[in-house]
C-alpha atoms as a PDB file:
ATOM      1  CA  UNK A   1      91.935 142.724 100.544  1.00  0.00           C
ATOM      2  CA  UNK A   2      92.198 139.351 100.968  1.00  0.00           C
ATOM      3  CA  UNK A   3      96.011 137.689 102.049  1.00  0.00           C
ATOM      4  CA  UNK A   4      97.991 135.369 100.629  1.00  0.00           C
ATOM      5  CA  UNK A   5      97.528 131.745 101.712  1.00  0.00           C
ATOM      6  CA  UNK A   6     100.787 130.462 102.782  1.00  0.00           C
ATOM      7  CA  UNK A   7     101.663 126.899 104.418  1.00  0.00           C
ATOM      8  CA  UNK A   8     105.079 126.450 105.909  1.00  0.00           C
ATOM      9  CA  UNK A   9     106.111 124.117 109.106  1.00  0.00           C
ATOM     10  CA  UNK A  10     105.815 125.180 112.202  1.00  0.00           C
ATOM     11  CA  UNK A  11     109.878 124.579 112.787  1.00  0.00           C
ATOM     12  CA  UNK A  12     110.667 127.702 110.506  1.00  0.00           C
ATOM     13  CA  UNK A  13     108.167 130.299 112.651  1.00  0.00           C
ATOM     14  CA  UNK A  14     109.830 131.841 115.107  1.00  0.00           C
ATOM     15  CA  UNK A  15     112.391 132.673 112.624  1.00  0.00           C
ATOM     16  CA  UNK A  16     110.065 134.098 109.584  1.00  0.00           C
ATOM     17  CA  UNK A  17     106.809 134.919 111.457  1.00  0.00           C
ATOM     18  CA  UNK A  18     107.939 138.723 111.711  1.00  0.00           C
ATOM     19  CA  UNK A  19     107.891 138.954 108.216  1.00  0.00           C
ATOM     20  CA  UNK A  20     104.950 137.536 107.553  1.00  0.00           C
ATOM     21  CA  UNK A  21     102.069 140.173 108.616  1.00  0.00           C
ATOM     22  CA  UNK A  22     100.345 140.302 105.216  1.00  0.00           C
ATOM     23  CA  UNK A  23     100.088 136.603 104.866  1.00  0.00           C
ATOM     24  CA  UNK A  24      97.709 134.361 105.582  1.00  0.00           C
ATOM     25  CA  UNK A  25      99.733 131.664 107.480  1.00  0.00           C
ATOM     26  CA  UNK A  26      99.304 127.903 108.091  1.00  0.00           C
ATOM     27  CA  UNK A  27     101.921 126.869 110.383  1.00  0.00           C
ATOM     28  CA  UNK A  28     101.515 122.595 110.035  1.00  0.00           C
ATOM     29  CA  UNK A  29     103.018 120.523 112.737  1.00  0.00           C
ATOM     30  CA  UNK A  30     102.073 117.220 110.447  1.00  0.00           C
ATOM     31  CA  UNK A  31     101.772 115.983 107.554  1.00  0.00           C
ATOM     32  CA  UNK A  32      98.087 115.074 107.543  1.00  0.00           C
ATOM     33  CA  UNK A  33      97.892 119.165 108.585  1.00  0.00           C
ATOM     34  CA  UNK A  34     100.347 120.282 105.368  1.00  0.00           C
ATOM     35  CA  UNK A  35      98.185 117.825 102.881  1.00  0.00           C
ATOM     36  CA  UNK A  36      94.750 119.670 103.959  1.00  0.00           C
ATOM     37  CA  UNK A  37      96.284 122.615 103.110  1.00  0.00           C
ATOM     38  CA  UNK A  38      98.452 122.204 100.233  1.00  0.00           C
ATOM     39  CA  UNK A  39      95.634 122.758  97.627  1.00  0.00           C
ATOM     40  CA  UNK A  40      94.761 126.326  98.990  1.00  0.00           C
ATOM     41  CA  UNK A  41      98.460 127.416  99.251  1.00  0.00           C
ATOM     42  CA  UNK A  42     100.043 130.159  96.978  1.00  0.00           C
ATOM     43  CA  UNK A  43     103.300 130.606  99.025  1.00  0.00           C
ATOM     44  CA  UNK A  44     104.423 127.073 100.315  1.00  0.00           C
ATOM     45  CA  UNK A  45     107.555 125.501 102.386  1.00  0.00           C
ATOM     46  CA  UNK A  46     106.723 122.239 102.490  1.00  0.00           C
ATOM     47  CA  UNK A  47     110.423 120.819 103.465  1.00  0.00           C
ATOM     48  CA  UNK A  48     110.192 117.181 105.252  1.00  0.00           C
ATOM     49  CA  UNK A  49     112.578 114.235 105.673  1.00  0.00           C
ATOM     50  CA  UNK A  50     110.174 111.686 104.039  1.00  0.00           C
ATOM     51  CA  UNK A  51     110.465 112.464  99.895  1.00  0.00           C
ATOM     52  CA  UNK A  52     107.652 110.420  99.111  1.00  0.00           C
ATOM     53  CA  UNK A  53     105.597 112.489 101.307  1.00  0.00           C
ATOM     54  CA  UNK A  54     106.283 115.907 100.675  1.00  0.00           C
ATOM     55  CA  UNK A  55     106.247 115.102  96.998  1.00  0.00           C
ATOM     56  CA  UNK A  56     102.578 114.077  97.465  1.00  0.00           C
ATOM     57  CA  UNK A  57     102.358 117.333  99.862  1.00  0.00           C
ATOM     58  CA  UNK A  58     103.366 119.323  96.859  1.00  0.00           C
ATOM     59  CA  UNK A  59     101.822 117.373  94.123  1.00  0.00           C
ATOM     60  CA  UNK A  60      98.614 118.107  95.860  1.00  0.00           C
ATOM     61  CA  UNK A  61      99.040 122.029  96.028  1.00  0.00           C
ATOM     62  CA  UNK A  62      98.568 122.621  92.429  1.00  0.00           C
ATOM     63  CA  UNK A  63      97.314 126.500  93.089  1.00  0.00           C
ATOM     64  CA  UNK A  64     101.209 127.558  94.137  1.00  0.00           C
ATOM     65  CA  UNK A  65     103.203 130.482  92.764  1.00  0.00           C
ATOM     66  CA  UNK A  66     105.972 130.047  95.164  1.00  0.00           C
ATOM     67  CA  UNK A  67     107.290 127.061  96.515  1.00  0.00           C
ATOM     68  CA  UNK A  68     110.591 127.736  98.363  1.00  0.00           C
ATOM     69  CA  UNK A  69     113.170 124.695 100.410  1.00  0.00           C
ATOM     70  CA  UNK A  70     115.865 124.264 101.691  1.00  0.00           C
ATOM     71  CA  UNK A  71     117.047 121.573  99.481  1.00  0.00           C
ATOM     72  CA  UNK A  72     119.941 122.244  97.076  1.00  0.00           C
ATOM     73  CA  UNK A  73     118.344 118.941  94.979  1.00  0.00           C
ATOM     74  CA  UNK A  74     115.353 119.400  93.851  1.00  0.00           C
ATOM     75  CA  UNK A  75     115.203 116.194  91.810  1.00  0.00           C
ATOM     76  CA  UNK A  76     112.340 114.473  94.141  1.00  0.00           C
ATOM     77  CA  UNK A  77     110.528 117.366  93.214  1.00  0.00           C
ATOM     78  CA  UNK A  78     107.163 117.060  90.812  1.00  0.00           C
ATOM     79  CA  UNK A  79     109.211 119.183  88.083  1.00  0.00           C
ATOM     80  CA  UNK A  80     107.224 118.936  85.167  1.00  0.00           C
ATOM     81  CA  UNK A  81     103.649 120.211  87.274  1.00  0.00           C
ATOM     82  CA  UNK A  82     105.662 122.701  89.204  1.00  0.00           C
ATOM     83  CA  UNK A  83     106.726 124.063  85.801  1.00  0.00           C
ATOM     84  CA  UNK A  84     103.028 123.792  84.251  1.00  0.00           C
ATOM     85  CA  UNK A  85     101.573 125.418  87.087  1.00  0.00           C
ATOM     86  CA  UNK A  86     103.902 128.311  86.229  1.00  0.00           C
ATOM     87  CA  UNK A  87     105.212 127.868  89.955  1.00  0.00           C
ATOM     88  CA  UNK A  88     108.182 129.530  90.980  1.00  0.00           C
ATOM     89  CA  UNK A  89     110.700 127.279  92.679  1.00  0.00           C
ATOM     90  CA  UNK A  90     113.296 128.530  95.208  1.00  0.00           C
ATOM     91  CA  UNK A  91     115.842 125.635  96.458  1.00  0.00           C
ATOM     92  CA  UNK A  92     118.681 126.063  99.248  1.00  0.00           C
ATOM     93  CA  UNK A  93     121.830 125.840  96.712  1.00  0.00           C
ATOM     94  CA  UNK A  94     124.536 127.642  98.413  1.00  0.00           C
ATOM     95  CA  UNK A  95     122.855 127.657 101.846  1.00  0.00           C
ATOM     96  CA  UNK A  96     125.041 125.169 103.102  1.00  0.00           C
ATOM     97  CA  UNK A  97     128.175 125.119 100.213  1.00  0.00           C
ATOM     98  CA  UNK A  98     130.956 126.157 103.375  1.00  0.00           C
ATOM     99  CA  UNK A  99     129.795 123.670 106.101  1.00  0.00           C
ATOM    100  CA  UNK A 100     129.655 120.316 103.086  1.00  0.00           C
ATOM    101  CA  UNK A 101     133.099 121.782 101.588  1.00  0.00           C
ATOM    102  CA  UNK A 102     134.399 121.638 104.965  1.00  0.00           C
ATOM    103  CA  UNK A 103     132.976 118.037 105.038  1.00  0.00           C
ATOM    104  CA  UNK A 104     134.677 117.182 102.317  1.00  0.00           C
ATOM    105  CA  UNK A 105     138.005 117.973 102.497  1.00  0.00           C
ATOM    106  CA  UNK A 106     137.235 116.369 106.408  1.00  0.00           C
ATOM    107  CA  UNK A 107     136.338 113.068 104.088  1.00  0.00           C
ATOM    108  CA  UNK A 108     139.776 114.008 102.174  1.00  0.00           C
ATOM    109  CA  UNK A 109     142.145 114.206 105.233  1.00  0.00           C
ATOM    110  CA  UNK A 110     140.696 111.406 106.729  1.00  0.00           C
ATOM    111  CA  UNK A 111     141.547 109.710 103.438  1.00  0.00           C
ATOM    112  CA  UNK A 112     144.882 110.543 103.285  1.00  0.00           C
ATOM    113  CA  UNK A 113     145.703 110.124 107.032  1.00  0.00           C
ATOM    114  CA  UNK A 114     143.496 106.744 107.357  1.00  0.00           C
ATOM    115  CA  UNK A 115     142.071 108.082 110.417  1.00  0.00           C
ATOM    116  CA  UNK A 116     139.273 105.597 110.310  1.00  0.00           C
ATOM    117  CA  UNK A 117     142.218 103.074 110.863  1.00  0.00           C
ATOM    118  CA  UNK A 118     143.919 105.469 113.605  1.00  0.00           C
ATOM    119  CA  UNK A 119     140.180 105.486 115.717  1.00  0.00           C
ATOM    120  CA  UNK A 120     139.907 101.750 114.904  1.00  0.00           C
ATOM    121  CA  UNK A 121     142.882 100.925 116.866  1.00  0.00           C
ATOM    122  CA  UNK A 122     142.235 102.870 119.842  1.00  0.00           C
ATOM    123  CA  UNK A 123     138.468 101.435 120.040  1.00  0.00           C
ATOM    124  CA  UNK A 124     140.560  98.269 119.784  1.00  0.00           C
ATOM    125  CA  UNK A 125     143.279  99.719 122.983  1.00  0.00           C
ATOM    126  CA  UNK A 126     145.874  99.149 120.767  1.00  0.00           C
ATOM    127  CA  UNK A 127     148.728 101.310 120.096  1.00  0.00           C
ATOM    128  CA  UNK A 128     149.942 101.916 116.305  1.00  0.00           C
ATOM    129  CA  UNK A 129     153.965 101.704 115.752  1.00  0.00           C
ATOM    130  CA  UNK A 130     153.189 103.066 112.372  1.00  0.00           C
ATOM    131  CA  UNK A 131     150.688 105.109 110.849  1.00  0.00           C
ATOM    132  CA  UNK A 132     147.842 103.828 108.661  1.00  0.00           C
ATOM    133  CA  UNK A 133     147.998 106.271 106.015  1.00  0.00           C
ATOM    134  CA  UNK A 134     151.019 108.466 104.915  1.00  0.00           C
ATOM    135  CA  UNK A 135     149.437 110.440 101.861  1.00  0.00           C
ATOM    136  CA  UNK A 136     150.396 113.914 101.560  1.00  0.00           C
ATOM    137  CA  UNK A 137     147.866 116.672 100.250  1.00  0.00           C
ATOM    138  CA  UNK A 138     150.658 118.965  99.909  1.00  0.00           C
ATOM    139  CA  UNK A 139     151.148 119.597  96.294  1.00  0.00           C
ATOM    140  CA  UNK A 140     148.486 116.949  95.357  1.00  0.00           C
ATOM    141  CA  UNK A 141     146.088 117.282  92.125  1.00  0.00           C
ATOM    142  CA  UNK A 142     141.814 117.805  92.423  1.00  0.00           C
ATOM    143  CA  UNK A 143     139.055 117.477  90.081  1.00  0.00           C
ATOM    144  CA  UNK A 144     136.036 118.842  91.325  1.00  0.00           C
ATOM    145  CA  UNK A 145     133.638 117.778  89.205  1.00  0.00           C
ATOM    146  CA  UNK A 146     130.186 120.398  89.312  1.00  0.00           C
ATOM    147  CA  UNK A 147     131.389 123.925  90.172  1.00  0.00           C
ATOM    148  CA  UNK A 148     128.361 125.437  91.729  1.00  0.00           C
ATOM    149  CA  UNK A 149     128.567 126.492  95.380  1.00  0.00           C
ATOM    150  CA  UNK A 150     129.576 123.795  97.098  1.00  0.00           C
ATOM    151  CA  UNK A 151     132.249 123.106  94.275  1.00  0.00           C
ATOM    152  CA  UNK A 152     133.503 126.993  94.827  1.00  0.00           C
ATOM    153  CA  UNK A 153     133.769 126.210  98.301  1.00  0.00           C
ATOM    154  CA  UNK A 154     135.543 123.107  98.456  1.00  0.00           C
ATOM    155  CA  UNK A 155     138.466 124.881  95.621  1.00  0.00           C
ATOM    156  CA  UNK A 156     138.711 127.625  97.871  1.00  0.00           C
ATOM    157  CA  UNK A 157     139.128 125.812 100.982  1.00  0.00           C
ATOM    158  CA  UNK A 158     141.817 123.041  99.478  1.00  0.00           C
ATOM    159  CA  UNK A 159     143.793 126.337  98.535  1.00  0.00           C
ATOM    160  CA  UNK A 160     144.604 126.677 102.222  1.00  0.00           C
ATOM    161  CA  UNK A 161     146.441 122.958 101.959  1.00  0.00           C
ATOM    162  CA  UNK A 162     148.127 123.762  98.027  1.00  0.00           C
ATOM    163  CA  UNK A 163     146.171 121.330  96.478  1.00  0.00           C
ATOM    164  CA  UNK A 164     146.292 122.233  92.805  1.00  0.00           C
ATOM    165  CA  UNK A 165     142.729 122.145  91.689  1.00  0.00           C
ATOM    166  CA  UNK A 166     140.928 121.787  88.537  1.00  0.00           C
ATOM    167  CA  UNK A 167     137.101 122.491  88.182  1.00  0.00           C
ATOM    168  CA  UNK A 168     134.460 121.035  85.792  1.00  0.00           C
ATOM    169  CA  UNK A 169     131.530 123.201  85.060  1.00  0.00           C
ATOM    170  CA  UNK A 170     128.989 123.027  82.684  1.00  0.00           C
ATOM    171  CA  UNK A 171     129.489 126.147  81.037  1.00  0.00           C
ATOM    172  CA  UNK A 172     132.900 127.608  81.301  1.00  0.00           C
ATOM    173  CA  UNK A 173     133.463 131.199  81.717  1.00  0.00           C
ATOM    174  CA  UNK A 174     137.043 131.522  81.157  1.00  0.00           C
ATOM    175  CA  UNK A 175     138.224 131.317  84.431  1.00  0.00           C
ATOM    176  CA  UNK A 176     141.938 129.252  85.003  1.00  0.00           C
ATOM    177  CA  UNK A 177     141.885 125.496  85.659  1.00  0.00           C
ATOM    178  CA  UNK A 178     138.063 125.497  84.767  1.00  0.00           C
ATOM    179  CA  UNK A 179     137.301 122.867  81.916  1.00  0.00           C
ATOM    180  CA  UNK A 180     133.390 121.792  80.285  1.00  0.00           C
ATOM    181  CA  UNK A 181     132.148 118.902  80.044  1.00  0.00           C
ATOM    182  CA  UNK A 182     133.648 117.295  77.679  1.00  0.00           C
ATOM    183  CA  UNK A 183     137.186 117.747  78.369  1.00  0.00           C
ATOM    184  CA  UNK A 184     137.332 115.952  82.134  1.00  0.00           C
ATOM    185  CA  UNK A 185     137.194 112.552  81.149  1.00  0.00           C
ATOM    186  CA  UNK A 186     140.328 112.789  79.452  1.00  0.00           C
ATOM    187  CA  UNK A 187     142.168 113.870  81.738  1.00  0.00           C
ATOM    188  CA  UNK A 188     141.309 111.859  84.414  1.00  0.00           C
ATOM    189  CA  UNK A 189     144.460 109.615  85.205  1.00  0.00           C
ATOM    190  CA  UNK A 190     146.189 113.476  86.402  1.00  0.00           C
ATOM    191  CA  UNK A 191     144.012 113.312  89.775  1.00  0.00           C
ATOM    192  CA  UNK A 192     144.804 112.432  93.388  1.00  0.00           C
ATOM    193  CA  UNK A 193     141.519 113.324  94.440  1.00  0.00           C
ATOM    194  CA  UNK A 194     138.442 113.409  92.439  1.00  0.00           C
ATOM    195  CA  UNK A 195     135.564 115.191  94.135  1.00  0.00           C
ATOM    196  CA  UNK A 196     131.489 114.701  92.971  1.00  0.00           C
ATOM    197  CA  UNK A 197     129.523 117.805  93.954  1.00  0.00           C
ATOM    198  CA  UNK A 198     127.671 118.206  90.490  1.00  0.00           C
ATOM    199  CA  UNK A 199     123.375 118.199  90.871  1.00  0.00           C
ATOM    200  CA  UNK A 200     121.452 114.634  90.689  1.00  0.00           C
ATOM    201  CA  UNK A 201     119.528 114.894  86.999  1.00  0.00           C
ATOM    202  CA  UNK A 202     119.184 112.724  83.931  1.00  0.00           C
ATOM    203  CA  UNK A 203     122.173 113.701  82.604  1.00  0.00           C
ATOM    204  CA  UNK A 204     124.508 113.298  85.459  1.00  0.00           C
ATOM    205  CA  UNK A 205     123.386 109.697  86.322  1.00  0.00           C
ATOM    206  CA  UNK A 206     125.894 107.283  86.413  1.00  0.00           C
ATOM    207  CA  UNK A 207     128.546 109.868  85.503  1.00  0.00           C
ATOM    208  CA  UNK A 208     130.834 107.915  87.270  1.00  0.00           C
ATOM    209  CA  UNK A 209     131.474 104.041  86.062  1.00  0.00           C
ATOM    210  CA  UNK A 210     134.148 101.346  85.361  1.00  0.00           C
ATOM    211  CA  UNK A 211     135.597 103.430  82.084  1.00  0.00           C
ATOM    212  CA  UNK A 212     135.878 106.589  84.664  1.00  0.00           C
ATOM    213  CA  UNK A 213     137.290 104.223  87.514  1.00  0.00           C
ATOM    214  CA  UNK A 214     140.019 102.453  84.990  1.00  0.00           C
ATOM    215  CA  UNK A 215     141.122 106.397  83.847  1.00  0.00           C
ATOM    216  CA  UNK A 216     141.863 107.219  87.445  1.00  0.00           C
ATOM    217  CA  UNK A 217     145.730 106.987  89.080  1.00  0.00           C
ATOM    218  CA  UNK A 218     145.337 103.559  91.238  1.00  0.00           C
ATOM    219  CA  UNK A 219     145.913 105.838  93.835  1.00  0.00           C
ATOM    220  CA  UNK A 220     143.394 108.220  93.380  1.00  0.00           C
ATOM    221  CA  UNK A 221     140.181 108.039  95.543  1.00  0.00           C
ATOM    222  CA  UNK A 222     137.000 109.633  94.922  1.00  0.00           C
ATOM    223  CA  UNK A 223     135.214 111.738  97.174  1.00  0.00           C
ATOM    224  CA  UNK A 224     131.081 112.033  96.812  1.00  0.00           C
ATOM    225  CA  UNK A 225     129.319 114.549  98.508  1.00  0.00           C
ATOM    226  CA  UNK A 226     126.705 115.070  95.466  1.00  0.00           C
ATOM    227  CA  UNK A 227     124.645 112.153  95.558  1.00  0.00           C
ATOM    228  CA  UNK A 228     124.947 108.505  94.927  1.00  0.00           C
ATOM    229  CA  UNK A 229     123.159 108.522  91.659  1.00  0.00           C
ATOM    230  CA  UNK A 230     126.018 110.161  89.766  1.00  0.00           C
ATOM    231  CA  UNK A 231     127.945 107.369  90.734  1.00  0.00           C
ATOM    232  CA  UNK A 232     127.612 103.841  89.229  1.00  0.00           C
ATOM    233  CA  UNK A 233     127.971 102.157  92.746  1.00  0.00           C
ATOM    234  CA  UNK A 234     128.340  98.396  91.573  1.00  0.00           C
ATOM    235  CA  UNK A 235     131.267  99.737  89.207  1.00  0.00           C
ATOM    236  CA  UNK A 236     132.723 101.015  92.083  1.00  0.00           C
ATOM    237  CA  UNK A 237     132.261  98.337  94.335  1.00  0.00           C
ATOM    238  CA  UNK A 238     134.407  96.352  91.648  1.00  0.00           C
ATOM    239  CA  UNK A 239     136.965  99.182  91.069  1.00  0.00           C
ATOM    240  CA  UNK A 240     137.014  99.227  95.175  1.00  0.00           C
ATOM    241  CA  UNK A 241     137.376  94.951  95.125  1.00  0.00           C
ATOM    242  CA  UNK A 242     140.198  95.283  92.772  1.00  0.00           C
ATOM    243  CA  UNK A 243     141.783  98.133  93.672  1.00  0.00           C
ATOM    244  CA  UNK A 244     141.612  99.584  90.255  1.00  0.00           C
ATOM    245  CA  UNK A 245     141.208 103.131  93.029  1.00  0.00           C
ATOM    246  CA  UNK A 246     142.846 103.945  95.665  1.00  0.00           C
ATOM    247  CA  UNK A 247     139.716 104.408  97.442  1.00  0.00           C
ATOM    248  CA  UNK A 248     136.498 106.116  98.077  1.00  0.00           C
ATOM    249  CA  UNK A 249     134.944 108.503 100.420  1.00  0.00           C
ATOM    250  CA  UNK A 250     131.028 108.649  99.981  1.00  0.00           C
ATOM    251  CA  UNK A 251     128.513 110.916 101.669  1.00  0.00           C
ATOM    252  CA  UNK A 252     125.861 109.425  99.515  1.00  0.00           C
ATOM    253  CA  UNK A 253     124.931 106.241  98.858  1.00  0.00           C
ATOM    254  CA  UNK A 254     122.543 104.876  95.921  1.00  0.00           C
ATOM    255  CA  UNK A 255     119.752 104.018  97.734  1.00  0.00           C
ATOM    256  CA  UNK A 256     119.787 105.672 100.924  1.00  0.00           C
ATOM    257  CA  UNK A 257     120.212 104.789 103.953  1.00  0.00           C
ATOM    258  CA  UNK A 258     122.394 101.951 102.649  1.00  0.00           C
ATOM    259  CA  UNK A 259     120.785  98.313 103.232  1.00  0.00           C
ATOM    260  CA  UNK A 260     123.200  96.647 106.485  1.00  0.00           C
ATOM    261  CA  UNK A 261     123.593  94.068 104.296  1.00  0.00           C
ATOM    262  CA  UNK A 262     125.523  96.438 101.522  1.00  0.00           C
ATOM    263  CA  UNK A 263     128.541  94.895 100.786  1.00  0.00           C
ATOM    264  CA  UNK A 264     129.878  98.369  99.985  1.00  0.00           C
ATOM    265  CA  UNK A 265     129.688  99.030 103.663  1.00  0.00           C
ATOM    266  CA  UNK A 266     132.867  96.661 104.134  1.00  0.00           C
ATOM    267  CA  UNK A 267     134.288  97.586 100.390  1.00  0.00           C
ATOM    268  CA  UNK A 268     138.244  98.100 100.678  1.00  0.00           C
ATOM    269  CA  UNK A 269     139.413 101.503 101.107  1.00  0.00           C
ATOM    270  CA  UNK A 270     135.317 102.472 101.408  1.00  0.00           C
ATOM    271  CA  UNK A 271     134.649 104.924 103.924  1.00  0.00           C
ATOM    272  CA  UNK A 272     131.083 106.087 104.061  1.00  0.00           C
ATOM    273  CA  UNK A 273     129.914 109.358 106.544  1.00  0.00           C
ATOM    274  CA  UNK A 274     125.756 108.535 105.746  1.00  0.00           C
ATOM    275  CA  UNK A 275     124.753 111.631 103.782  1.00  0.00           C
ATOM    276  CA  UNK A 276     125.725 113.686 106.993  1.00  0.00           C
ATOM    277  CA  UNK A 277     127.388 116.474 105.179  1.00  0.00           C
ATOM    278  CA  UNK A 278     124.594 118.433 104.128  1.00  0.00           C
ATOM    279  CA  UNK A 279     123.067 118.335 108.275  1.00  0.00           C
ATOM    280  CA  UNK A 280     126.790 118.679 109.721  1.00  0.00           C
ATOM    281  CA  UNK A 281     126.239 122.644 110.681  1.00  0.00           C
ATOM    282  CA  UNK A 282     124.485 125.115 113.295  1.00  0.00           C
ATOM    283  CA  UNK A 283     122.929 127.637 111.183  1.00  0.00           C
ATOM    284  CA  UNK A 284     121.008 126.041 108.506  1.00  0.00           C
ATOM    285  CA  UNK A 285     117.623 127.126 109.517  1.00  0.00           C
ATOM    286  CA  UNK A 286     118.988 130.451 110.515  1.00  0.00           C
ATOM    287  CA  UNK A 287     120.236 130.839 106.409  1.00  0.00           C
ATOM    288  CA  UNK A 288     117.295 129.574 105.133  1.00  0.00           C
ATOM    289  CA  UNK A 289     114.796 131.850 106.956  1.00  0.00           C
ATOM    290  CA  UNK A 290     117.353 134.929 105.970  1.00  0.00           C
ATOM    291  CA  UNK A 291     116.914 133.659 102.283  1.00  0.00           C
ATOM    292  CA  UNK A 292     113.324 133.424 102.315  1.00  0.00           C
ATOM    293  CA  UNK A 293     112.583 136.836 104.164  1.00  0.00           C
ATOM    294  CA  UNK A 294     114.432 138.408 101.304  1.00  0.00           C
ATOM    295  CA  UNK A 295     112.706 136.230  98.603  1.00  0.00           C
ATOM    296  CA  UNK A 296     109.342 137.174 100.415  1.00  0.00           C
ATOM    297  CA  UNK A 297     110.449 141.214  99.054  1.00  0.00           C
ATOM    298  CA  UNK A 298     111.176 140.370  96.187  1.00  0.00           C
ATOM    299  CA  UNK A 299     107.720 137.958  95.678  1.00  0.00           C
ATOM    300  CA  UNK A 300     105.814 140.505  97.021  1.00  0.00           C
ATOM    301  CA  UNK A 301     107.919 143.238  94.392  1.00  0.00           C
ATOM    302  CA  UNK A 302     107.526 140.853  91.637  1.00  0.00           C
ATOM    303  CA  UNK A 303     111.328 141.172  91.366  1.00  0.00           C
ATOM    304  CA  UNK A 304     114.273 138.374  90.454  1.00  0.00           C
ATOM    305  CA  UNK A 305     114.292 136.274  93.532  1.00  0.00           C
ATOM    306  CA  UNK A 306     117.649 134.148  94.837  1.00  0.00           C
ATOM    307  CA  UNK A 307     118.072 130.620  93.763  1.00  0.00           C
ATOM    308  CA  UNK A 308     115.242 130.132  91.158  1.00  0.00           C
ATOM    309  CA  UNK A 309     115.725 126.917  90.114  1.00  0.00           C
ATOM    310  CA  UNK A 310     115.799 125.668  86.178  1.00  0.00           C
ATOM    311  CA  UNK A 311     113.255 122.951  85.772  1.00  0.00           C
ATOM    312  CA  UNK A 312     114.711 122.405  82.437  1.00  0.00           C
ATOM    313  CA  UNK A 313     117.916 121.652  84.063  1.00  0.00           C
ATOM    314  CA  UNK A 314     116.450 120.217  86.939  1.00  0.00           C
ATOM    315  CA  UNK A 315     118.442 122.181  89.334  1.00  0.00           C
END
């Protein structure tokens, strides 16, 4: 009987190889080496830092029935072929939901407390009489805008501080201080904090602008750890300018890495961590190859696998 072709990078091969005894395995160490064999791939784990490339990796392997990665977004993705193909797409949502909620309410404190101010001074050997920033969280209001995992996480973890938190979700299920889509906007200028962690498609592009901005308490700040699509950055920059916010706290930037001659890198109130959240941990791999041994059981089973993406959706 012949075995499965599978491709996936070397990286991942200590950790999955076990598991893999039935499979014919291509373990690429380049992309010139995941490209030759793309085509002939069923199973595939194509994950690179280069989009462009691994989207021509997997536009190229057009015989897959699995692709699995480690990505939560799959929006640099060839959707609408993966979805012809009849491919079955795996992504890493919740993989990595604790470490980027702990990220964020980092981004939060560090808000509140100014301690990019604090580290300033010391760089600069001298010694503050006052401190920067005297915001308490204690008792302060949160929008969390996209309830998936990360969302989840970042609630439960601002519980610890009594931050009184209020989730948007696509479809609500009942659930207290849960609201759709349509009801957030509204209610907008009740928020100290207003966290992004909803998924980059169509629909959520630009989600954020200068009618969103004006809504918000003067005070509030907003706190992206989605990505920088969903946020209309030259509204911001002028909400930032004029101090229409109180500030904002961006993992993710629209385009990435952020041009050094960005003038959102010396925005007011602007403090940007470089899309570090999602890398800012010590056991991604070690999740991801858990998740895809189990996947590989229930491929091989023909059963429901974890974290099918919706290409529909486009998460």
């Amino acid at each position: 009987m012949t075995k499965p072709k599978a491709a996936m990078a070397s990286l991942v091969r200590p950790l999955v190889e076990p598991h893999c005894g039935d499979l014919d395995v291509t373990w690429f160490t380049s992309t010139e080496e995941a490209l030759a064999i793309a085509p002939h791939a069923e199973i595939g784990w194509f994950d690179m830092y280069d989009k462009a490339k691994m989207t021509e990796i997997i536009s190229a392997a057009t015989s897959l029935k699995w692709l699995n990665s480690i990505y939560a977004g799959v929006e640099h993705f060839p959707l609408d072929q993966l979805k012809k193909q009849g491919t079955i797409l795996t992504n890493g949502a919740g993989l990595n939901s604790a470490p980027i909620a702990e990220f964020a309410v980092m981004m939060m404190l560090s808000a509140a407390k100014r301690s990019d101010r604090i580290v300033d001074s010391q760089r600069q050997h001298n010694w503050l009489s006052t401190p920067p920033g005297t915001t308490e969280i204690d008792d302060s209001k949160a929008l969390i805008i996209g309830y998936g995992g990360i969302g989840q996480q970042i609630a439960k973890k601002l519980s610890g501080f009594d931050v009184e938190v209020t989730a948007v979700r696509r479809t609500p299920t009942g659930e207290p201080k849960v609201i759709g889509l349509d009801d957030w906007r509204d209610r907008l200028g009740e928020f100290d904090w207003v966290f992004v962690s909803a998924p980059a498609t169509s629909d959520t592009r630009h989600l954020l602008g200068a009618e969103e901005f004006a809504a918000m308490k003067d005070s509030a700040w907003l706190i992206n750890v989605a990505r920088g699509t969903l946020v209309d950055q030259d509204a911001l920059l002028t909400a930032l300018n004029d101090k229409t916010i109180g500030g904002a706290a961006l993992d993710v930037t629209d385009p990435e890495p952020l041009p050094a001659d960005h003038p959102l890198w010396d925005a007011p109130n602007c403090l940007i961590t470089m899309h570090l959240s999602g890398t800012a941990q010590s056991r991604m791999f070690q999740r991801a190859a858990t998740r895809f041994v189990e996947n590989l059981k229930r491929y091989r089973k023909g059963d429901e696998m974890i974290a099918v993406a919706d290409f529909d959706r486009g998460y």
